[in-house]
PDB file of N, CA and C in Angstrom:
ATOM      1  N   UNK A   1       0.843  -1.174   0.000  1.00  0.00           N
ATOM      2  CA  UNK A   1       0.000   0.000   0.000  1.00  0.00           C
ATOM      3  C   UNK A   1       0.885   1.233   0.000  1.00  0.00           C
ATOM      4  N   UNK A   2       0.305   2.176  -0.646  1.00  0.00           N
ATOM      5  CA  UNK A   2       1.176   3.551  -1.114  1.00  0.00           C
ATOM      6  C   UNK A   2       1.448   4.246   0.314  1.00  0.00           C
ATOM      7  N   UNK A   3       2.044   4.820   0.876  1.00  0.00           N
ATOM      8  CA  UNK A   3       1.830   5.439   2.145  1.00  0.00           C
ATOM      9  C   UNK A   3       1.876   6.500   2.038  1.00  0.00           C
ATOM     10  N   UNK A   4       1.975   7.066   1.274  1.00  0.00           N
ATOM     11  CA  UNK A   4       0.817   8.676   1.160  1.00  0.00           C
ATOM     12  C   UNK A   4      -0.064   8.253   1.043  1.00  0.00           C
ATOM     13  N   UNK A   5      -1.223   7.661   0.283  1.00  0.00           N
ATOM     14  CA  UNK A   5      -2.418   7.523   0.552  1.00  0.00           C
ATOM     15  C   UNK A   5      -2.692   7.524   1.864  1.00  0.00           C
ATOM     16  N   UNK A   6      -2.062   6.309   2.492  1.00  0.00           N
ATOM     17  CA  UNK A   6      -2.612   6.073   3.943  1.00  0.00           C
ATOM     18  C   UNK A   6      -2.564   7.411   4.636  1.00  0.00           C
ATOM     19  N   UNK A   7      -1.772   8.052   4.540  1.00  0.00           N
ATOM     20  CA  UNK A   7      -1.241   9.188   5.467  1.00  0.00           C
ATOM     21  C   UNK A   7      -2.386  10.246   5.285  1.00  0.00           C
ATOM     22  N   UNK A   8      -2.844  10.471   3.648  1.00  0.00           N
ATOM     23  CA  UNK A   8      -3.849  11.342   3.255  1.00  0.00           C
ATOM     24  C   UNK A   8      -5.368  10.866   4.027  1.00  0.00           C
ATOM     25  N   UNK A   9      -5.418   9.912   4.346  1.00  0.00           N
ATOM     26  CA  UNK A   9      -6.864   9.272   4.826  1.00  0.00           C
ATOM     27  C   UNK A   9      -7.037   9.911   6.340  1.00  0.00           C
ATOM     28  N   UNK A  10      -8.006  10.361   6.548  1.00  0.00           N
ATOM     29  CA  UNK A  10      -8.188  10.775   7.871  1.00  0.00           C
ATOM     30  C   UNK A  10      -9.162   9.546   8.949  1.00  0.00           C
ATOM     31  N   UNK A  11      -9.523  10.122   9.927  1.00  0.00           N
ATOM     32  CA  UNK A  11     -10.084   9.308  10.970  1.00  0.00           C
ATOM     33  C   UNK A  11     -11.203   9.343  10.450  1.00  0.00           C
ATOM     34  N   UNK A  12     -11.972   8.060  10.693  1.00  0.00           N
ATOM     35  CA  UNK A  12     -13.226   8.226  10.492  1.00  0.00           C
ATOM     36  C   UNK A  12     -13.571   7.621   8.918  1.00  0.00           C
ATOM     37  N   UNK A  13     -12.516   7.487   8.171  1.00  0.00           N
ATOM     38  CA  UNK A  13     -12.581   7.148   6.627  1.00  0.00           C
ATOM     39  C   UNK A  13     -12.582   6.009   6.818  1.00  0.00           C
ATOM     40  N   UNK A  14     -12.799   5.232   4.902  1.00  0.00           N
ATOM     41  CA  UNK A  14     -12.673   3.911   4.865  1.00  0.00           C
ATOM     42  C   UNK A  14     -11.655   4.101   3.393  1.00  0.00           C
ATOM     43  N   UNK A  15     -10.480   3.175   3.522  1.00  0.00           N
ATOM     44  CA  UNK A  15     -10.469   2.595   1.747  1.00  0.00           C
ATOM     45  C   UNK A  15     -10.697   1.616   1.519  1.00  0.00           C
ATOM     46  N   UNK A  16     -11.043   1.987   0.257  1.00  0.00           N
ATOM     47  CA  UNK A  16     -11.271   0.554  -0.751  1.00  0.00           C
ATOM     48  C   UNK A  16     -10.257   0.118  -1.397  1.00  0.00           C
ATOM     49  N   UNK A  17     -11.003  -0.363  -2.875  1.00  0.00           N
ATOM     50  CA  UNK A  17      -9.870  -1.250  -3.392  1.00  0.00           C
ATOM     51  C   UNK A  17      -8.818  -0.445  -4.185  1.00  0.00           C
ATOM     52  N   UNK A  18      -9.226   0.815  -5.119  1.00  0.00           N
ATOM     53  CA  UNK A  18      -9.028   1.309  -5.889  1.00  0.00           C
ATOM     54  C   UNK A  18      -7.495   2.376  -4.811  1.00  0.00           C
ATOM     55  N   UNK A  19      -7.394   2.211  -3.712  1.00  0.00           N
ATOM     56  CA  UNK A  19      -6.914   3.551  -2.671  1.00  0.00           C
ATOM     57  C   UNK A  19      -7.141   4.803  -2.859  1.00  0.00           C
ATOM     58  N   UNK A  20      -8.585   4.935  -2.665  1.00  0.00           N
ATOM     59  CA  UNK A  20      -9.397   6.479  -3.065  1.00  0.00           C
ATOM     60  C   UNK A  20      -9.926   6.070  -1.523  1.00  0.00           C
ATOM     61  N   UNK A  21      -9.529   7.386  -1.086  1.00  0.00           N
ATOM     62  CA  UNK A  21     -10.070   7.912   0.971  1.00  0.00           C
ATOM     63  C   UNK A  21     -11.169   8.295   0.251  1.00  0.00           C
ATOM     64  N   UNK A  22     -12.386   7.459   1.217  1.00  0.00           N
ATOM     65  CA  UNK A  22     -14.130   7.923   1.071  1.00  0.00           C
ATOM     66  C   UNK A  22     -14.175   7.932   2.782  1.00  0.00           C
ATOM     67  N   UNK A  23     -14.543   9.325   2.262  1.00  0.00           N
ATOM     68  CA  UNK A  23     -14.756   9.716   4.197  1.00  0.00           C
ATOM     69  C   UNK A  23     -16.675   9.473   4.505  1.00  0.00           C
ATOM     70  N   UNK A  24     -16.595   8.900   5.532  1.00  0.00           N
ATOM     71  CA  UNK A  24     -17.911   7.923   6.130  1.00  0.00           C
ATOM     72  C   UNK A  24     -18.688   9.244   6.217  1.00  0.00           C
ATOM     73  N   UNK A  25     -17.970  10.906   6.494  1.00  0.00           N
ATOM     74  CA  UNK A  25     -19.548  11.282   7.471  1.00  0.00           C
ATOM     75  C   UNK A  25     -19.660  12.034   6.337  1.00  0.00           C
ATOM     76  N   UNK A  26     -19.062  12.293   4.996  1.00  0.00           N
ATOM     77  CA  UNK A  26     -20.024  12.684   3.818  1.00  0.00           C
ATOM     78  C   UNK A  26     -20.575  12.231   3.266  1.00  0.00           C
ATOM     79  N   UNK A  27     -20.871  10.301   2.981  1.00  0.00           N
ATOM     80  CA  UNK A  27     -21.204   9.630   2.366  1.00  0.00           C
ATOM     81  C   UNK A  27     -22.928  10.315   1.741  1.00  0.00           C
ATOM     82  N   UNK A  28     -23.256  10.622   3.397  1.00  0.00           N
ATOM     83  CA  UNK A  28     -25.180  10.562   2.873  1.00  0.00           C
ATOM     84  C   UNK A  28     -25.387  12.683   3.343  1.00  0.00           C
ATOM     85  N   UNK A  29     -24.322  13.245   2.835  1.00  0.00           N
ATOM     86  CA  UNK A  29     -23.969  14.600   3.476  1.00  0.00           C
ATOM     87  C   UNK A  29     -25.456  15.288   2.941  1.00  0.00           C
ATOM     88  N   UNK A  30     -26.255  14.815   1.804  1.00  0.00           N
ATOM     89  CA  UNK A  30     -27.635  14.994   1.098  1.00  0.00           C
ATOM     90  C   UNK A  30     -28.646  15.172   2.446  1.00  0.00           C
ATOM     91  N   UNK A  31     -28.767  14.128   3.218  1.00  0.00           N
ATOM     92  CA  UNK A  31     -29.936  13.752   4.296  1.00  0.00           C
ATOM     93  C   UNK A  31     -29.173  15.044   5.483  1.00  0.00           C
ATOM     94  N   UNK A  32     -30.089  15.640   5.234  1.00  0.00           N
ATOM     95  CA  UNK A  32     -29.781  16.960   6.344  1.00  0.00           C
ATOM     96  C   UNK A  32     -31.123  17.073   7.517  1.00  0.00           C
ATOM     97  N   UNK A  33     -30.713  17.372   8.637  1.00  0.00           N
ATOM     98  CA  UNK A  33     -31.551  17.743   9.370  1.00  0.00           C
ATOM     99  C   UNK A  33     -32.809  18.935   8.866  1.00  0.00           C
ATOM    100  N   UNK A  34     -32.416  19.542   8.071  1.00  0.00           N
ATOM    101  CA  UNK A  34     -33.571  20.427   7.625  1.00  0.00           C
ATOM    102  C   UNK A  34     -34.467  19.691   6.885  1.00  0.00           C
ATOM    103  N   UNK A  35     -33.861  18.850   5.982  1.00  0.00           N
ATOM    104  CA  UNK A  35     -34.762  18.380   4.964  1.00  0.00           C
ATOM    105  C   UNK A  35     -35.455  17.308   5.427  1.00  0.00           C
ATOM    106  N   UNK A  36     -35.191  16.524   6.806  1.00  0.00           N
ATOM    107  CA  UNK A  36     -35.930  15.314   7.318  1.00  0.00           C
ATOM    108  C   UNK A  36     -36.618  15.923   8.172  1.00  0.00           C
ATOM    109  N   UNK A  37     -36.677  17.205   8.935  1.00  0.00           N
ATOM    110  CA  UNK A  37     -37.758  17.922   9.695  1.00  0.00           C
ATOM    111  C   UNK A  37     -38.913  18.780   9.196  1.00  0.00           C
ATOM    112  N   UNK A  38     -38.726  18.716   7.147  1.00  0.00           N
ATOM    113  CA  UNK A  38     -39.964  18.648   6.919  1.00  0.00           C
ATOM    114  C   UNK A  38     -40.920  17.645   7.127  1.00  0.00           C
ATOM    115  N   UNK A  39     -40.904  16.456   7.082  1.00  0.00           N
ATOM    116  CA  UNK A  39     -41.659  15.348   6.881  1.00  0.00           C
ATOM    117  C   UNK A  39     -41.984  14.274   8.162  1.00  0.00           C
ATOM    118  N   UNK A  40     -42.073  15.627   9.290  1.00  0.00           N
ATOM    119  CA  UNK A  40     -42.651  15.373   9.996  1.00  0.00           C
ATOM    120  C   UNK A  40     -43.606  15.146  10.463  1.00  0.00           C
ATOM    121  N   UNK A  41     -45.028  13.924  10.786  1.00  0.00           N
ATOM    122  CA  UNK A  41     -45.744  13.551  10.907  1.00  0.00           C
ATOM    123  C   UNK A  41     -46.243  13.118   9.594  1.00  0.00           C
ATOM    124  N   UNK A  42     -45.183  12.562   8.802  1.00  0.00           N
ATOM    125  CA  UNK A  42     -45.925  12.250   7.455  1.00  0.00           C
ATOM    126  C   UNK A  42     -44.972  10.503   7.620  1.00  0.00           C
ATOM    127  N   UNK A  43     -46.003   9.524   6.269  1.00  0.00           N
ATOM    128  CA  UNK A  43     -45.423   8.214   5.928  1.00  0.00           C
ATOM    129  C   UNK A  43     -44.533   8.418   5.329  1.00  0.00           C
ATOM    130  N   UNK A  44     -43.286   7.734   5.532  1.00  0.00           N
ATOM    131  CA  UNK A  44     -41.896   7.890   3.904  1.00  0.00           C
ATOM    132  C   UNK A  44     -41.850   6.368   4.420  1.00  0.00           C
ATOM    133  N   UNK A  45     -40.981   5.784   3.191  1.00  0.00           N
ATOM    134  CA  UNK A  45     -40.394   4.525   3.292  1.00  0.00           C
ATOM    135  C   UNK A  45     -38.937   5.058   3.146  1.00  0.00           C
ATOM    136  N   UNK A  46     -37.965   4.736   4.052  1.00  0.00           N
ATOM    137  CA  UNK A  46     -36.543   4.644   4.509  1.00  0.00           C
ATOM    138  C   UNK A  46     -35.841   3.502   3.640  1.00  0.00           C
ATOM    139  N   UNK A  47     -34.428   3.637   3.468  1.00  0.00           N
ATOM    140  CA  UNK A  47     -33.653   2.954   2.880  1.00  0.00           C
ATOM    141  C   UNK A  47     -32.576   3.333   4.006  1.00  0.00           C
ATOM    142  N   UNK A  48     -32.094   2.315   4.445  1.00  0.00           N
ATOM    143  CA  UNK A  48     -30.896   2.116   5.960  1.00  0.00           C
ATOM    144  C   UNK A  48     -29.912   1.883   5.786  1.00  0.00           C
ATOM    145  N   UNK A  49     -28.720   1.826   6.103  1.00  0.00           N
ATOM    146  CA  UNK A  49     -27.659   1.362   5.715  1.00  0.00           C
ATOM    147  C   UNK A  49     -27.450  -0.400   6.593  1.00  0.00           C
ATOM    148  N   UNK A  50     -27.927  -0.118   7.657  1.00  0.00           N
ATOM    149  CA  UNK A  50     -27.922  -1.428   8.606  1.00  0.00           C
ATOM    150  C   UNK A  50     -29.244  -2.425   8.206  1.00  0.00           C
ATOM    151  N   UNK A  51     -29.832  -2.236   7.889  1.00  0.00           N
ATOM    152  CA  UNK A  51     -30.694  -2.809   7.045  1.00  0.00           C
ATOM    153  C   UNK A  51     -31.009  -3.377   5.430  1.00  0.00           C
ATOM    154  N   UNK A  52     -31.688  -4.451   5.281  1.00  0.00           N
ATOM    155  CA  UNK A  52     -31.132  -5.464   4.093  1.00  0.00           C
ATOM    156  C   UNK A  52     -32.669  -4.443   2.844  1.00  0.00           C
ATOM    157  N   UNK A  53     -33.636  -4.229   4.068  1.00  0.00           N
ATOM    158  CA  UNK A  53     -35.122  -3.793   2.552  1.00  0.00           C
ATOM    159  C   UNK A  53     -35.067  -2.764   3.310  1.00  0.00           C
ATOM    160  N   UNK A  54     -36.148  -1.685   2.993  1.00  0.00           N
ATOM    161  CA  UNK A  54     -36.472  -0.962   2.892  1.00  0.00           C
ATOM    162  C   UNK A  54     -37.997  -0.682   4.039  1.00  0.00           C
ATOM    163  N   UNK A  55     -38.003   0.199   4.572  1.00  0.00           N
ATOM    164  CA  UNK A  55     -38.882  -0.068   5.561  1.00  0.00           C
ATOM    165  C   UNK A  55     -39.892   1.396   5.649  1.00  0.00           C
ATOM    166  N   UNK A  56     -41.036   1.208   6.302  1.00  0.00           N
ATOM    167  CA  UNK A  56     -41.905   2.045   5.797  1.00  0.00           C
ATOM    168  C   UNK A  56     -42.399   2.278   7.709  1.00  0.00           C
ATOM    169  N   UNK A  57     -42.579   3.635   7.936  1.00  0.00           N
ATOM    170  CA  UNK A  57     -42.644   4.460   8.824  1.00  0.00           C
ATOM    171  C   UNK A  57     -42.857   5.805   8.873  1.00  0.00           C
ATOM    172  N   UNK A  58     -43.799   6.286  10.026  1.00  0.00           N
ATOM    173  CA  UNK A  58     -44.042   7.849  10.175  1.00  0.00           C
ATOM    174  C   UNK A  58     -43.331   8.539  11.283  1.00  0.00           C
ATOM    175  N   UNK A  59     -42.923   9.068  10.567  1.00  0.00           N
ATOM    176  CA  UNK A  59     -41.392  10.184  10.823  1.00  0.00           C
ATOM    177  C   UNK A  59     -41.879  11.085  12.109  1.00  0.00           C
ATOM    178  N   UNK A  60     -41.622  10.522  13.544  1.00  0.00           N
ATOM    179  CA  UNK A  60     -41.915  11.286  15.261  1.00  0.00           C
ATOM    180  C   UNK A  60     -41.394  12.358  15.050  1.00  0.00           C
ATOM    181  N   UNK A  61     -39.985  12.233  15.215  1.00  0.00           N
ATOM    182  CA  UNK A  61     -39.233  13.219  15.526  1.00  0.00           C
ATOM    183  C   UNK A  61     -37.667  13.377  15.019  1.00  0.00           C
ATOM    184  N   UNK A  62     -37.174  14.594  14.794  1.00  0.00           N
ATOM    185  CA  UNK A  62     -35.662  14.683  14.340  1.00  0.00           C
ATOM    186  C   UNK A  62     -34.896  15.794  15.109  1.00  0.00           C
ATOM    187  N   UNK A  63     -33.689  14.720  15.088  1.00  0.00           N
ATOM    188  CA  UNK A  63     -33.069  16.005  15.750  1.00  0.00           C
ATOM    189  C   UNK A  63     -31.599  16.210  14.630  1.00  0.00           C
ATOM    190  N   UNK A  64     -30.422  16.605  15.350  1.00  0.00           N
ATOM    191  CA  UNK A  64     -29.078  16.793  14.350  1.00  0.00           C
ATOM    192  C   UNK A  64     -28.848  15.695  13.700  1.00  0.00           C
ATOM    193  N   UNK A  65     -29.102  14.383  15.077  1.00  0.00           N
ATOM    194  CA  UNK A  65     -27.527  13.265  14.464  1.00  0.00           C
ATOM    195  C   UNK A  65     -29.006  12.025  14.629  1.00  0.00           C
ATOM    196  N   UNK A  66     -30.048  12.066  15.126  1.00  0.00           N
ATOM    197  CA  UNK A  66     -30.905  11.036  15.126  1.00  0.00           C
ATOM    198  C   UNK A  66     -32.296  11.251  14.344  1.00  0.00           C
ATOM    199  N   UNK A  67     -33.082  10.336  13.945  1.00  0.00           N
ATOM    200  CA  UNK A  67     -34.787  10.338  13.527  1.00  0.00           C
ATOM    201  C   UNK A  67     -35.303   9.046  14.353  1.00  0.00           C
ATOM    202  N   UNK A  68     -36.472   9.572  14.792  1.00  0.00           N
ATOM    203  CA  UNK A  68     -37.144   8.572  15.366  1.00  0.00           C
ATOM    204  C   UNK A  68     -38.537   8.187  14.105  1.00  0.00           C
ATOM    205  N   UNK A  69     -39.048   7.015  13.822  1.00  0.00           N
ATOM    206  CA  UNK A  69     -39.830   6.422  12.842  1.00  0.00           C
ATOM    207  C   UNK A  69     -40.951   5.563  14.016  1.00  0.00           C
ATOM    208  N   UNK A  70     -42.028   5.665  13.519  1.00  0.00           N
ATOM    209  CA  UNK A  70     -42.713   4.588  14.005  1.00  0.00           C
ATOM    210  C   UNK A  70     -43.743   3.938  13.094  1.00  0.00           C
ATOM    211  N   UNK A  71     -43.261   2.459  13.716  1.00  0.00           N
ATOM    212  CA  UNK A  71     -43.597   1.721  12.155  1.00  0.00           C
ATOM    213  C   UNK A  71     -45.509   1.917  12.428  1.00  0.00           C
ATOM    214  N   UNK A  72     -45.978   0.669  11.606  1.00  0.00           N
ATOM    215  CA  UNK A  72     -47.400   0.363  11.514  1.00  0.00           C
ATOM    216  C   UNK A  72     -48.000  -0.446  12.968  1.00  0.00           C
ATOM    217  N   UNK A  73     -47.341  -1.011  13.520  1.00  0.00           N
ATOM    218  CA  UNK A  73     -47.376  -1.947  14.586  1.00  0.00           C
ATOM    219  C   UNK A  73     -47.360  -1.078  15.886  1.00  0.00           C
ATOM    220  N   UNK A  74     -46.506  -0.013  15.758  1.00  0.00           N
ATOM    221  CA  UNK A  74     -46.270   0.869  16.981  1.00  0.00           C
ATOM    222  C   UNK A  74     -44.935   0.548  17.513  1.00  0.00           C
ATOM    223  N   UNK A  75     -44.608  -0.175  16.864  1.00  0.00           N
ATOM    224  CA  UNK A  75     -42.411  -0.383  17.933  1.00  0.00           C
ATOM    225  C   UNK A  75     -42.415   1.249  17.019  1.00  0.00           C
ATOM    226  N   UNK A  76     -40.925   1.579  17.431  1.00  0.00           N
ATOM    227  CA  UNK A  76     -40.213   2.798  17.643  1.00  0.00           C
ATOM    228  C   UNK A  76     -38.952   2.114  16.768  1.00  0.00           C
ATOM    229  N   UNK A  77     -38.510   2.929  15.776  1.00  0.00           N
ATOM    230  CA  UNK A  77     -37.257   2.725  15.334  1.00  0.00           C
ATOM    231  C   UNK A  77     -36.220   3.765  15.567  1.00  0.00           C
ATOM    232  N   UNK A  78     -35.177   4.084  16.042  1.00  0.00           N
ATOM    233  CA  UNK A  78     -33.913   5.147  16.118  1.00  0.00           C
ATOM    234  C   UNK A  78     -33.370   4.789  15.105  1.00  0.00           C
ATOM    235  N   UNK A  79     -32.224   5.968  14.170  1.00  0.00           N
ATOM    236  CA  UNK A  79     -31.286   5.511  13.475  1.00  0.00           C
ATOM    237  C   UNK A  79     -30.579   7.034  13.498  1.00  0.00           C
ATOM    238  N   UNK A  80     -29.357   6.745  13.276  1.00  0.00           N
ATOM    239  CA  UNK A  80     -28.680   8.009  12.587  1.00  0.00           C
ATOM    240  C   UNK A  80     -28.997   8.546  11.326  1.00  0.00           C
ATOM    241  N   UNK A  81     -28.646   9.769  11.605  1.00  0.00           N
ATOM    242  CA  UNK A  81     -29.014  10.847  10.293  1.00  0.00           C
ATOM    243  C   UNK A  81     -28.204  10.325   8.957  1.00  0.00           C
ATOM    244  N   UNK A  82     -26.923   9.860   9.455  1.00  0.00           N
ATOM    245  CA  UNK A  82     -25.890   9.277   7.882  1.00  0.00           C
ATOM    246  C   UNK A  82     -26.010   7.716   7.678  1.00  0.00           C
ATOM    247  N   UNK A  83     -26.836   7.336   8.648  1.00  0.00           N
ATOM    248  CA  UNK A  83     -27.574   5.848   8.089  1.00  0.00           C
ATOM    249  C   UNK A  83     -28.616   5.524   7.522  1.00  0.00           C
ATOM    250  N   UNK A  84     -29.408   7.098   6.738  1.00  0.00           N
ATOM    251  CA  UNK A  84     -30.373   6.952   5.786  1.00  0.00           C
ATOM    252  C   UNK A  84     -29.542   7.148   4.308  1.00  0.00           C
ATOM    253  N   UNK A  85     -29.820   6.073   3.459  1.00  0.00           N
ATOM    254  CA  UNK A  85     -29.553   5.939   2.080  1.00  0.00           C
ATOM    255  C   UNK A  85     -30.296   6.874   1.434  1.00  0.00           C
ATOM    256  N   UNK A  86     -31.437   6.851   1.573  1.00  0.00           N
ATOM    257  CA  UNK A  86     -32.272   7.718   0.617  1.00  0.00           C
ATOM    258  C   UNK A  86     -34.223   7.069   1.310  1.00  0.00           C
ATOM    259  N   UNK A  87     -34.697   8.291   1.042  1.00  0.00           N
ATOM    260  CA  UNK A  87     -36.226   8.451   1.252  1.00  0.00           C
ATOM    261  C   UNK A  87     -37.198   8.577   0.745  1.00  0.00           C
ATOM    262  N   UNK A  88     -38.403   8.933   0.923  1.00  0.00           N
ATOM    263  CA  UNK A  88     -39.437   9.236  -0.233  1.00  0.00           C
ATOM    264  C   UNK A  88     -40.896   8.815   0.439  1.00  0.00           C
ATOM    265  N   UNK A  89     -41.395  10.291   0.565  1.00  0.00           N
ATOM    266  CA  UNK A  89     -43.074  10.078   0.777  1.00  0.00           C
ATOM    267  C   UNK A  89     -44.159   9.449   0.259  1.00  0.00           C
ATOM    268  N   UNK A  90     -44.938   8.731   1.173  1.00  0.00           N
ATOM    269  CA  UNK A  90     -46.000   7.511   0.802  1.00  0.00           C
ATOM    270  C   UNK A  90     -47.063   8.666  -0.563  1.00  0.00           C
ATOM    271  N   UNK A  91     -47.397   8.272  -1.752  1.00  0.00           N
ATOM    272  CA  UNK A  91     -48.360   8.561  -2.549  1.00  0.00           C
ATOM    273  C   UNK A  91     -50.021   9.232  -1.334  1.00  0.00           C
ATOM    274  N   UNK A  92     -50.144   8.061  -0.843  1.00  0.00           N
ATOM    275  CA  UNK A  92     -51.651   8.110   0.302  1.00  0.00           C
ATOM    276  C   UNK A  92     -51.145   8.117   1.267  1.00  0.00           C
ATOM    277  N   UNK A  93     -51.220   9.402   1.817  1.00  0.00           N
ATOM    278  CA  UNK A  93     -50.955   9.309   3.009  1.00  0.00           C
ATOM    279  C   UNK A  93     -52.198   9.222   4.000  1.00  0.00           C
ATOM    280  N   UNK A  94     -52.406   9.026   5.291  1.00  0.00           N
ATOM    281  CA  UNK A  94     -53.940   8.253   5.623  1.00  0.00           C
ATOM    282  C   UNK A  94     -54.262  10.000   6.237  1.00  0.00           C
ATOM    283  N   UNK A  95     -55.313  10.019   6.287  1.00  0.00           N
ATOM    284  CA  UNK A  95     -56.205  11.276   6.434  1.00  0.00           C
ATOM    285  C   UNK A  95     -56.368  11.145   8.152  1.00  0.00           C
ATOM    286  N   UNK A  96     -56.372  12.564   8.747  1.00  0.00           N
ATOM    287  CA  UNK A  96     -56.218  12.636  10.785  1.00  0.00           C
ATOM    288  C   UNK A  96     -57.790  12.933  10.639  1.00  0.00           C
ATOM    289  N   UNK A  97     -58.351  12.628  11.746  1.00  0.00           N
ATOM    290  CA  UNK A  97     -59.228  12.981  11.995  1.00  0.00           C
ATOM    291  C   UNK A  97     -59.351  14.241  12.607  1.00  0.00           C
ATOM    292  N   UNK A  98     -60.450  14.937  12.565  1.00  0.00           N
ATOM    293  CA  UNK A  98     -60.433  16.837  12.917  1.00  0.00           C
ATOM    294  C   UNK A  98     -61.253  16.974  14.380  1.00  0.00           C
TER     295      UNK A  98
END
């Protein structure tokens, strides 16, 4: 292995095969706290990084570095903010009563 590369890689990175430093906390730098505290009290289906499918939940609460989801059943899911892949709001979302 080249050791400038290594040396260029900071904490917190990963390399691969190619020895290109991909730093972990820009990976999902897209999923921002602003943009997941619109879609609050609404359905999205989540894409996880710790997770194999795709999972479908209404978005409690957000803060900087966490989102809380709660599925259909009522468990509670936590995850980090850079362990969402990507998102996207349910078509029907179910109507509150007034």
């Amino acid at each position: 292995m080249n050791s400038d590369v290594a040396l260029s890689c900071q904490k917190g990175s990963t390399q691969n095969m190619t020895n290109k430093c991909i730093n972990t906390s820009t990976i999902n730098s897209f999923c921002s706290y602003e943009q997941l505290e619109k879609f609050l009290g609404t359905i999205c289906i989540f894409n996880l990084t710790f997770m194999d499918r795709s999972i479908t939940g209404m978005v409690k609460e957000v803060n900087k570095n966490f989102i809380l989801l709660e599925m259909r059943d009522g468990r509670l899911l936590c995850a980090r903010i850079d362990c969402v892949l990507g998102f996207g709001m349910v078509k029907n979302q179910p109507v509150e009563a007034v």
